[in-house]
C-alpha atoms as a PDB file:
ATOM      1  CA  UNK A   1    -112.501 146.257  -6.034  1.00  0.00           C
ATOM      2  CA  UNK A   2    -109.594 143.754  -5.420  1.00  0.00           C
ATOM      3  CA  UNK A   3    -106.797 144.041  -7.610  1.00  0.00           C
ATOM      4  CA  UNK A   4    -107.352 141.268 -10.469  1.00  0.00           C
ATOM      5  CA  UNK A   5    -105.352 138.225 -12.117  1.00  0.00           C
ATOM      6  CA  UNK A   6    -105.842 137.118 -15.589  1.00  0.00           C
ATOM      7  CA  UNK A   7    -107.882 133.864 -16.586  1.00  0.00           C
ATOM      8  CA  UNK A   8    -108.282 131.931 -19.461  1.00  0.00           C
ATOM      9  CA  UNK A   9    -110.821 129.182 -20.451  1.00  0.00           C
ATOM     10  CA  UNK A  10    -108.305 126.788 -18.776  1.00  0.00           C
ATOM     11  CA  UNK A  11    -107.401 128.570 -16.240  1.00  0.00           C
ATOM     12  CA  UNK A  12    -111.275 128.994 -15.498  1.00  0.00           C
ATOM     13  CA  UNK A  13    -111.977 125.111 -15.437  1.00  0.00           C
ATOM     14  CA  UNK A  14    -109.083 124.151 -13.320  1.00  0.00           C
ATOM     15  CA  UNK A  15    -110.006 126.592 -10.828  1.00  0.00           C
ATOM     16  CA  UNK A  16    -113.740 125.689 -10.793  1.00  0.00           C
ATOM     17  CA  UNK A  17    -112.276 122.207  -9.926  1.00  0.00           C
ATOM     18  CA  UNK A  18    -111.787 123.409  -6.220  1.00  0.00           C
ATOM     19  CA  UNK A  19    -113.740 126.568  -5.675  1.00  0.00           C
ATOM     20  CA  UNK A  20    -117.175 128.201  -6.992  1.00  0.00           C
ATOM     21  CA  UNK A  21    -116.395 131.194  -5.432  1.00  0.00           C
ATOM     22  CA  UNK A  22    -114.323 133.158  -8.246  1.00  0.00           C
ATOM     23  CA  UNK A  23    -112.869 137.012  -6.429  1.00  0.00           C
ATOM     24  CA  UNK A  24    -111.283 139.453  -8.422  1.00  0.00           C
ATOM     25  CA  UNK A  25    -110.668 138.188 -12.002  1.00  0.00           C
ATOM     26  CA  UNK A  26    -110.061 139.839 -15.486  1.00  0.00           C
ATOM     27  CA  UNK A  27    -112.314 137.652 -17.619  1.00  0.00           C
ATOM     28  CA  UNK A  28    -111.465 139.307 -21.103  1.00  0.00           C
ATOM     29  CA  UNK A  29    -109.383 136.574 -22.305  1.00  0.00           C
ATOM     30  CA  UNK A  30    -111.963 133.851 -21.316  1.00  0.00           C
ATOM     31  CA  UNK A  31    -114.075 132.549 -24.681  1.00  0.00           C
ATOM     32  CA  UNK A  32    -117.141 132.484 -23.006  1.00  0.00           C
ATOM     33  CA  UNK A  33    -119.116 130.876 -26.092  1.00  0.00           C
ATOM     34  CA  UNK A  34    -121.855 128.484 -24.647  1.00  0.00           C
ATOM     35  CA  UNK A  35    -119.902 128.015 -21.429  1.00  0.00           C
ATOM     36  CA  UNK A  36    -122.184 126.705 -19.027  1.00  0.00           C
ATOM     37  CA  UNK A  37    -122.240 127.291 -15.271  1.00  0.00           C
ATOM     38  CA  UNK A  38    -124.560 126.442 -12.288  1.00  0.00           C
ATOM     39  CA  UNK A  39    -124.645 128.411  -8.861  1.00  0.00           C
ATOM     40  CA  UNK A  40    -121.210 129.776  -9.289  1.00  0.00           C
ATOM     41  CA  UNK A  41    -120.495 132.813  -7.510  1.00  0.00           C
ATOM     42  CA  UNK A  42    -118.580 136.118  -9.169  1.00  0.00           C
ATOM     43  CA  UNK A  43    -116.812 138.985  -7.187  1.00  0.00           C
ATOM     44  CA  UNK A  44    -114.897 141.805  -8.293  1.00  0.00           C
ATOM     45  CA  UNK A  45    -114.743 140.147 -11.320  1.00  0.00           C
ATOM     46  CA  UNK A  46    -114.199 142.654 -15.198  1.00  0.00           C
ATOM     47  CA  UNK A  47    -115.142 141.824 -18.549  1.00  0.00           C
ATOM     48  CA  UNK A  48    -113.823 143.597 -21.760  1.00  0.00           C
ATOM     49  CA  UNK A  49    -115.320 146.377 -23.181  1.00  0.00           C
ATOM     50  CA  UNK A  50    -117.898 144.912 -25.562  1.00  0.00           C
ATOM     51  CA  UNK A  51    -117.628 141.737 -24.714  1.00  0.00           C
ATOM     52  CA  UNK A  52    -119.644 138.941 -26.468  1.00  0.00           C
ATOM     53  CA  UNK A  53    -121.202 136.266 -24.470  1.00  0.00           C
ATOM     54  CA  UNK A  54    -123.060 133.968 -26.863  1.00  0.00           C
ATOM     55  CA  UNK A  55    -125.359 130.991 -26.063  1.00  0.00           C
ATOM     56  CA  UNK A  56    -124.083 131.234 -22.678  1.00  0.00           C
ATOM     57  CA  UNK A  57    -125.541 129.270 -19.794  1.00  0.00           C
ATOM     58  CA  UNK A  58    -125.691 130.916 -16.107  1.00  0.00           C
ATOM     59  CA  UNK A  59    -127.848 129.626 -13.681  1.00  0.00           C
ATOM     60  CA  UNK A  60    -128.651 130.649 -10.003  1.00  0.00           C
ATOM     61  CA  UNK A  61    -125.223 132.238 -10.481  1.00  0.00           C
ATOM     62  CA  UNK A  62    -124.250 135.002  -8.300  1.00  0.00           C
ATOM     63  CA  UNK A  63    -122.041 138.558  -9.777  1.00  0.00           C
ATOM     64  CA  UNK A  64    -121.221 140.682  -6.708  1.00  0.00           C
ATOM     65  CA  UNK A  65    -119.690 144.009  -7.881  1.00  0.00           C
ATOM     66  CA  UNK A  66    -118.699 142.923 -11.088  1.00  0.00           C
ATOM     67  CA  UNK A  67    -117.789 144.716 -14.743  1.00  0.00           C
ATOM     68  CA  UNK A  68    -119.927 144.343 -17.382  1.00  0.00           C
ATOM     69  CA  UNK A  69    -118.555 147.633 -20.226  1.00  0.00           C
ATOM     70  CA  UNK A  70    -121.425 147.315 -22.534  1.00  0.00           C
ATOM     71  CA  UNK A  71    -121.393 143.641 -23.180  1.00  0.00           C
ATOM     72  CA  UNK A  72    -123.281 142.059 -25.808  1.00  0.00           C
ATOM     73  CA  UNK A  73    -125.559 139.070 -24.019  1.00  0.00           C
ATOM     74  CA  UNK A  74    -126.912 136.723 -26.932  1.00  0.00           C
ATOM     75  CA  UNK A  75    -128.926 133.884 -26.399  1.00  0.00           C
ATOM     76  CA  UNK A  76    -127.762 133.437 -23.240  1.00  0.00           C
ATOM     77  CA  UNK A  77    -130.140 131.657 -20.183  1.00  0.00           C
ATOM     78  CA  UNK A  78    -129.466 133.515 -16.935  1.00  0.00           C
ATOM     79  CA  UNK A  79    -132.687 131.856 -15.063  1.00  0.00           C
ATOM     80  CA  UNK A  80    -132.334 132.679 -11.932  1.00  0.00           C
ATOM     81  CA  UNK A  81    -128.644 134.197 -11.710  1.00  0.00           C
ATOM     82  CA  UNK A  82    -128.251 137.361  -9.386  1.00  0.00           C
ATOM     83  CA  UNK A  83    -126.589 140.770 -10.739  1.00  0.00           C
ATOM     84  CA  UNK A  84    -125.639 142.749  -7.146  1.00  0.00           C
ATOM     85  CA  UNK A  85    -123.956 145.978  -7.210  1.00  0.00           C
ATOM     86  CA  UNK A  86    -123.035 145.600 -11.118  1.00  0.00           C
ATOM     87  CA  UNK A  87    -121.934 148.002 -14.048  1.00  0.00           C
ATOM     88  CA  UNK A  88    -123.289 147.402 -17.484  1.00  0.00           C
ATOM     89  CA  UNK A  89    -122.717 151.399 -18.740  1.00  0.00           C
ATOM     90  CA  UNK A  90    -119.679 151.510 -20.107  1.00  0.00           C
ATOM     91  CA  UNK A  91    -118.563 155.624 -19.900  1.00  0.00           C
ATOM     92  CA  UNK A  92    -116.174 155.431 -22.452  1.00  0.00           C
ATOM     93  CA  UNK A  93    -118.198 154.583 -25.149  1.00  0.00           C
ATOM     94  CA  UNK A  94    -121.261 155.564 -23.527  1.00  0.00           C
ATOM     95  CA  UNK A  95    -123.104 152.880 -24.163  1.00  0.00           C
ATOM     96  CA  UNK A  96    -124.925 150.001 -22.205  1.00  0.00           C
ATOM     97  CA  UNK A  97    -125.058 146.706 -22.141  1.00  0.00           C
ATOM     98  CA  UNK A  98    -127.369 144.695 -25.051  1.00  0.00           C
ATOM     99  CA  UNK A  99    -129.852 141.578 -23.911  1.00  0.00           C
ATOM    100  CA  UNK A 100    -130.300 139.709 -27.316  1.00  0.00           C
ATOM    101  CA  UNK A 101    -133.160 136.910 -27.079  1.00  0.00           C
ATOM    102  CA  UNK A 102    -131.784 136.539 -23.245  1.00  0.00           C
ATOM    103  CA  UNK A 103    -133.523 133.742 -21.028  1.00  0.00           C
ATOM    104  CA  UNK A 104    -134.115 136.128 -17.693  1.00  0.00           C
ATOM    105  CA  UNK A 105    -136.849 134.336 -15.606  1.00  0.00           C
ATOM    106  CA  UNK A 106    -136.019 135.181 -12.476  1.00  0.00           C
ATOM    107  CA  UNK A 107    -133.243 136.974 -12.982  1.00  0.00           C
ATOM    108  CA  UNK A 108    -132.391 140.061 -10.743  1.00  0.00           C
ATOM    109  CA  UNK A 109    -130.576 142.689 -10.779  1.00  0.00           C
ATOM    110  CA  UNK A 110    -129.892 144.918  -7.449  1.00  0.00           C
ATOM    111  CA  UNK A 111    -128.132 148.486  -7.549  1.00  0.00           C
ATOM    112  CA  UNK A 112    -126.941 147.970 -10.956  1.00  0.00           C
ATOM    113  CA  UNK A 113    -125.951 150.322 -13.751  1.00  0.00           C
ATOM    114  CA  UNK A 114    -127.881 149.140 -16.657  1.00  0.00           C
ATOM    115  CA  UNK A 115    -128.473 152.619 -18.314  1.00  0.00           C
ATOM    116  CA  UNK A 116    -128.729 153.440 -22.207  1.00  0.00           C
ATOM    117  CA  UNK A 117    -128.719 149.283 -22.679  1.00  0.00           C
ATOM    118  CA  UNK A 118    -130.923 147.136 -24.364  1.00  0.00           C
ATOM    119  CA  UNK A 119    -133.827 144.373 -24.103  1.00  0.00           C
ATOM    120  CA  UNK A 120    -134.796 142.649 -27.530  1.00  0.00           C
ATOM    121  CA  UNK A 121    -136.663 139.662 -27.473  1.00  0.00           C
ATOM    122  CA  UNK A 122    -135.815 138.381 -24.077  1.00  0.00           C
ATOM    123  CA  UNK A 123    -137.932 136.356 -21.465  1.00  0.00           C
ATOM    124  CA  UNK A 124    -138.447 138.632 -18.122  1.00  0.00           C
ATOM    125  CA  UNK A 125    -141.182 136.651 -16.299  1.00  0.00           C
ATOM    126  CA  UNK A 126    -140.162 136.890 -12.678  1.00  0.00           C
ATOM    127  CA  UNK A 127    -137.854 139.101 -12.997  1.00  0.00           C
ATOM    128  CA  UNK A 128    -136.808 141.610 -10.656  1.00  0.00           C
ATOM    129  CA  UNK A 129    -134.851 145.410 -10.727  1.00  0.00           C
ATOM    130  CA  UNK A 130    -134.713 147.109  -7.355  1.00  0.00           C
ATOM    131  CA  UNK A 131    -132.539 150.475  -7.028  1.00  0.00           C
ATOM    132  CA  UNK A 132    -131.138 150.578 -10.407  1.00  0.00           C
ATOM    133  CA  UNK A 133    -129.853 152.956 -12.623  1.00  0.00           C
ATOM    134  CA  UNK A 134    -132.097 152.230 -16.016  1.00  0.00           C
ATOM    135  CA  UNK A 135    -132.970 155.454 -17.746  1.00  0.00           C
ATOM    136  CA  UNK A 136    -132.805 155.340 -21.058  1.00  0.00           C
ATOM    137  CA  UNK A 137    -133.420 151.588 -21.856  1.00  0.00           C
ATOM    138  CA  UNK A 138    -135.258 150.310 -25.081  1.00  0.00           C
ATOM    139  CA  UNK A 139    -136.847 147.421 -24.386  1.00  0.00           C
ATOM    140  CA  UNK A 140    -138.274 145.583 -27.877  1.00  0.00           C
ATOM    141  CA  UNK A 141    -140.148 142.100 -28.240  1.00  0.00           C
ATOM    142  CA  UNK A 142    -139.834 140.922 -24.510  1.00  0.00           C
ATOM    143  CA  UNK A 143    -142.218 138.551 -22.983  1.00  0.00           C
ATOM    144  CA  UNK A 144    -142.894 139.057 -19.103  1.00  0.00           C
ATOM    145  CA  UNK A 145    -145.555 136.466 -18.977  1.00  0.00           C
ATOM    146  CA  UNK A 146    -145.576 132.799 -18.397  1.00  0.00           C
ATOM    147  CA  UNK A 147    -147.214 130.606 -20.630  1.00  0.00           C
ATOM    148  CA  UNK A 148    -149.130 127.089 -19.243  1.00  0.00           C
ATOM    149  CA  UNK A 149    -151.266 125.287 -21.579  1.00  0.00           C
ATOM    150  CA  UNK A 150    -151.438 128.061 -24.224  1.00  0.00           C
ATOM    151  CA  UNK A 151    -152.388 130.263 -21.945  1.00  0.00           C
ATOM    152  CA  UNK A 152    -150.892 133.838 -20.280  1.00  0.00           C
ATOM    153  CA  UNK A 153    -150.530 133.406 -16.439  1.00  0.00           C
ATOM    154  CA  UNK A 154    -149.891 136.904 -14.136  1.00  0.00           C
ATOM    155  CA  UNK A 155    -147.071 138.774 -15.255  1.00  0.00           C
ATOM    156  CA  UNK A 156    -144.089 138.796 -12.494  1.00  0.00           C
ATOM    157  CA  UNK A 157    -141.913 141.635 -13.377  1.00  0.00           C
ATOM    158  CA  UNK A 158    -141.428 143.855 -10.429  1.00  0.00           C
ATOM    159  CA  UNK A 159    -139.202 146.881 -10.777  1.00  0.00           C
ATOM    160  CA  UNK A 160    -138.536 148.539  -7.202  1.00  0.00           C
ATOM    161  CA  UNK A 161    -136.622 151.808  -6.843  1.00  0.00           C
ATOM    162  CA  UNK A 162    -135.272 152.572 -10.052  1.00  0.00           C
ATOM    163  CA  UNK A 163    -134.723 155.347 -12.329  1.00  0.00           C
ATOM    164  CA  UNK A 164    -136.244 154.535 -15.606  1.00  0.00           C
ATOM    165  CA  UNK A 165    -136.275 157.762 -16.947  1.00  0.00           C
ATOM    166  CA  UNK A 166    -136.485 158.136 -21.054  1.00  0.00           C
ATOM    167  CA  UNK A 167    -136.732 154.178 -20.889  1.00  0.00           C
ATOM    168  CA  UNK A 168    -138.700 152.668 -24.132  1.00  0.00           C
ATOM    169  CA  UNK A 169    -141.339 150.477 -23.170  1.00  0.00           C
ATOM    170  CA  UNK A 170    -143.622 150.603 -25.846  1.00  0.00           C
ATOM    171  CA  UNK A 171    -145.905 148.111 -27.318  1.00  0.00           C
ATOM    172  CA  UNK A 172    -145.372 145.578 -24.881  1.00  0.00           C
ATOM    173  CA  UNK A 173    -147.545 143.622 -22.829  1.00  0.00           C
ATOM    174  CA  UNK A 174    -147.391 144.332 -19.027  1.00  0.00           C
ATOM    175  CA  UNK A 175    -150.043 143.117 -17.756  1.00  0.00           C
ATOM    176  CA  UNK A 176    -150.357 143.091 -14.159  1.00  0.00           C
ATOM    177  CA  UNK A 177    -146.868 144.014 -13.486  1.00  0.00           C
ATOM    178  CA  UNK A 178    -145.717 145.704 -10.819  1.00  0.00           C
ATOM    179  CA  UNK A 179    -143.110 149.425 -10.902  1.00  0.00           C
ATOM    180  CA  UNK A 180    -142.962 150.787  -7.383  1.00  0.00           C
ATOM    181  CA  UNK A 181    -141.050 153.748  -6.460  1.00  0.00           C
ATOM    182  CA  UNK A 182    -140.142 154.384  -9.922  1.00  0.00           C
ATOM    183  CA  UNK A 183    -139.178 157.576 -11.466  1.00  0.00           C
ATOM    184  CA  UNK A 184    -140.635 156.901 -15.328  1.00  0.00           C
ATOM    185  CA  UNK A 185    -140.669 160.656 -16.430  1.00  0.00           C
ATOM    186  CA  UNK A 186    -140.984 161.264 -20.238  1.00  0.00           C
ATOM    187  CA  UNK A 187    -141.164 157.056 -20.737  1.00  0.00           C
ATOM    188  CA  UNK A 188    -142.283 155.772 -23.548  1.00  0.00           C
ATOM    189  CA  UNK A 189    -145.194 153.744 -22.746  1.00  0.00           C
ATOM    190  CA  UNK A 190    -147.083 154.208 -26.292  1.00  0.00           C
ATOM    191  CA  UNK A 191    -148.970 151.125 -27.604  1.00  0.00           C
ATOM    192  CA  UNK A 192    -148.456 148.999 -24.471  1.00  0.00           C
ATOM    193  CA  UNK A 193    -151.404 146.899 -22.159  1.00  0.00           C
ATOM    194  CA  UNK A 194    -150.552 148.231 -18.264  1.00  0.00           C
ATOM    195  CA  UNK A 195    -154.015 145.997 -17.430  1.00  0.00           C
ATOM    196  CA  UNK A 196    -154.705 145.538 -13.963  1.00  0.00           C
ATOM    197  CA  UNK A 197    -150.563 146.757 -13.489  1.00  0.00           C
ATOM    198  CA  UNK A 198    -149.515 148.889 -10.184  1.00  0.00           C
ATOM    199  CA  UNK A 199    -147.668 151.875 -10.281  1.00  0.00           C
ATOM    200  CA  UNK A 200    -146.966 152.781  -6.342  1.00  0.00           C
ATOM    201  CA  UNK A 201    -145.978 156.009  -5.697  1.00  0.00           C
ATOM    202  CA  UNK A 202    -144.070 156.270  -9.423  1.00  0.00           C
ATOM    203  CA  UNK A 203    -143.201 159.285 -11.287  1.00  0.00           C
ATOM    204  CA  UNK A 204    -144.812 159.501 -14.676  1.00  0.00           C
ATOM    205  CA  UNK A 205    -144.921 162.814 -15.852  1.00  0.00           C
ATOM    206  CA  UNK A 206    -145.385 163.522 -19.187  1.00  0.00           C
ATOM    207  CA  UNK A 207    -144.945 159.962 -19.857  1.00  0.00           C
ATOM    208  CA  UNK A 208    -145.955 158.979 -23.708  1.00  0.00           C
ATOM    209  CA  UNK A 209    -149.619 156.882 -23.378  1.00  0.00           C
ATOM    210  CA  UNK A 210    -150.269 157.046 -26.583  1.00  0.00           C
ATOM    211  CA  UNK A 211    -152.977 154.099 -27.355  1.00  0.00           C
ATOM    212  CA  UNK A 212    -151.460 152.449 -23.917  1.00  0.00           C
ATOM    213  CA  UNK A 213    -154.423 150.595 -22.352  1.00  0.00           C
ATOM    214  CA  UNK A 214    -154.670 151.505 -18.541  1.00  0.00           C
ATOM    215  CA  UNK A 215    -157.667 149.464 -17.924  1.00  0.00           C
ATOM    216  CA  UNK A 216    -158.092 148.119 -14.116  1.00  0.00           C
ATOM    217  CA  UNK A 217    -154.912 149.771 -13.420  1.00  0.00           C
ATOM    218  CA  UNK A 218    -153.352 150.988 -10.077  1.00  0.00           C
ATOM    219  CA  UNK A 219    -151.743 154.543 -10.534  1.00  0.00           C
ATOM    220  CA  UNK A 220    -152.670 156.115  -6.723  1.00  0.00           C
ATOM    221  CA  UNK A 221    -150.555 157.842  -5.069  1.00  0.00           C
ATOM    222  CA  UNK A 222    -147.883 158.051  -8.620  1.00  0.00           C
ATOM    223  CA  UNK A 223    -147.259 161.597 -10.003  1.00  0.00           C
ATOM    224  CA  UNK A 224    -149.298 161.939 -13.082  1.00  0.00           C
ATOM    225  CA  UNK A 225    -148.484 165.586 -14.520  1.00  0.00           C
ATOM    226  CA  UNK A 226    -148.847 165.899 -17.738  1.00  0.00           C
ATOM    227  CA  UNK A 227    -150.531 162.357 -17.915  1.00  0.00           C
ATOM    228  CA  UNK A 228    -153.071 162.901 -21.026  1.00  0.00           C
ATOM    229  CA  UNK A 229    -155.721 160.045 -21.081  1.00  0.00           C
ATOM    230  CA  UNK A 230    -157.018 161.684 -24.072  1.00  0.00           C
ATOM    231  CA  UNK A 231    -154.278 160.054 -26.431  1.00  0.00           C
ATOM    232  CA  UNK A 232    -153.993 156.592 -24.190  1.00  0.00           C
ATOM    233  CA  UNK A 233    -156.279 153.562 -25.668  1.00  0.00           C
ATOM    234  CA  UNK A 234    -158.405 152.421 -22.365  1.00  0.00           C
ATOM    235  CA  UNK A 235    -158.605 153.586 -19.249  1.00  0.00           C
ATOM    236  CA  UNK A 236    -161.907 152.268 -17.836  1.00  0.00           C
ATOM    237  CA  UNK A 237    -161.451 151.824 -13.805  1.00  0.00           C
ATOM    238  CA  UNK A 238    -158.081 153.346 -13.369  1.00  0.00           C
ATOM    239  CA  UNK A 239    -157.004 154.188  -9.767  1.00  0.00           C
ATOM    240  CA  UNK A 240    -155.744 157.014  -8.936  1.00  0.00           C
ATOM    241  CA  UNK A 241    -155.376 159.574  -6.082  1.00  0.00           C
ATOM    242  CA  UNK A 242    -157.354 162.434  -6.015  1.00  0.00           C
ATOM    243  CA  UNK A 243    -154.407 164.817  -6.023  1.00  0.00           C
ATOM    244  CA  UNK A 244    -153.368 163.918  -9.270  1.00  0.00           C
ATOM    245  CA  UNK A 245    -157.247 164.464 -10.458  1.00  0.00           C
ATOM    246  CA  UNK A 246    -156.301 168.015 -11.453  1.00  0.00           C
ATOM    247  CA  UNK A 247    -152.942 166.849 -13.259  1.00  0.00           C
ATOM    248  CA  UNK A 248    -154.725 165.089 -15.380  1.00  0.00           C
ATOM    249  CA  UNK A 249    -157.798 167.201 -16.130  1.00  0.00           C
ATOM    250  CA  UNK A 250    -155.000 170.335 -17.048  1.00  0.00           C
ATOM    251  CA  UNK A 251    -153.382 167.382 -19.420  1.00  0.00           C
ATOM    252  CA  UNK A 252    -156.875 166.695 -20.925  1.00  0.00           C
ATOM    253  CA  UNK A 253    -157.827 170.378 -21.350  1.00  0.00           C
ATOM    254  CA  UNK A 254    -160.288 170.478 -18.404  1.00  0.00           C
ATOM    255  CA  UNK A 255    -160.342 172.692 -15.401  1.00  0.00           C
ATOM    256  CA  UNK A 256    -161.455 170.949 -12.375  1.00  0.00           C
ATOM    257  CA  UNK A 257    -163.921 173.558 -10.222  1.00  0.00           C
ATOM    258  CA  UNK A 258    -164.729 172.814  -6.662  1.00  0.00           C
END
């Protein structure tokens, strides 16, 4: 990371007034209260521990390796903004980064640290993770659907790569999304709809199900130790491989004889 100047709110406007390209600047001092941006592009760029970005607009805005110490996000719409190579975790405090009622449609984020943070009551329809750190994660309240003419279209979410280990994802509805490559051991899943989802070639071992509805769901070829169907909600034409058969009969208290 570039070694960083200093910038304040009017520092900020006055050098938006001949660049959107913004490279290696300490953004602690700037009051970042509904400050609204299009398509501007962040590198190498810190934010204070902590940090509280409120009603904040970002859109199709770009953060390339950029500091984000467990920064409070409230209200904020980030449709379509791009998170590359970012840290949320803050390991002094050893906390993450908190999404408060957060507009994220088609939001990404791409090798980022966004472990031990939070999602509460934010919009993730379209979004995207792909080789992120994101164990650990409640998510509470989020949508990941769109809504046209009062009615649920196909969820969008796709989550590529990542480690969501210990994550909270219960009672939520994720319908039709899709987790590939996903290590999701010991997840909390309880209480949430995975209909017609795909899980390709996930880990989710000893995963919580309880009451999750599986129905029409995709799990071949995702590790499935531990995986009791006995305490999940539905599970009527769930995929899965045939070497995860016995995994799942052991979890259910059945011996599989051939």
């Amino acid at each position: 990371m570039s070694e960083s100047f200093v910038l304040d709110n009017e520092k900020l406007q006055e050098l938006l007034k001949t660049t959107t390209h913004i490279k290696g600047a300490d953004l602690s001092a700037v009051e970042m209260d509904q400050l609204q941006l299009e398509a501007v592009e962040f590198e190498d760029c810190t934010f204070a521990p902590a940090q509280q970005l409120s009603a904040v607009q970002l859109l199709d805005c770009q953060f390339e390796n950029c500091v984000f110490p467990a920064v409070v996000f409230a209200s904020c719409d980030l449709t379509g903004t791009q998170f590359n190579n970012c840290r949320f975790y803050d390991p002094q405090s050893k906390q993450g980064s908190k999404f408060r009622f957060c507009d994220l449609k088609e939001t990404s984020f791409k090798n980022c640290d966004l472990q031990i943070g939070t999602m509460h009551g934010c919009t993730l329809c379209a979004a995207h993770f792909e080789e992120s750190k994101m164990q650990g994660i409640t998510w509470k309240d989020c949508q990941f659907s769109r809504v046209f003419a009062g009615k649920a279209s196909l969820n969008e979410l796709t989550v590529t790569n990542c480690d969501m280990r210990f994550s909270n994802l219960a009672n939520h509805n994720l319908n039709s999304c899709e987790f590939r490559n996903c290590d999701m051991k010991e997840a909390d899943l309880s209480g949430s709809s995975f209909h017609e989802a795909c899980f390709t070639a996930c880990v989710l071992d000893f995963a919580d199900i309880q009451n999750a509805d599986f129905t029409l769901a995709d799990l071949t070829k995702s590790s499935l130790a531990g995986f009791n169907l006995n305490a999940s909600k539905a599970y009527r034409n769930m995929r899965i491989s045939q070497k995860a058969q016995s995994d799942i009969l052991n979890a259910m208290g059945l011996k599989l004889v051939r």
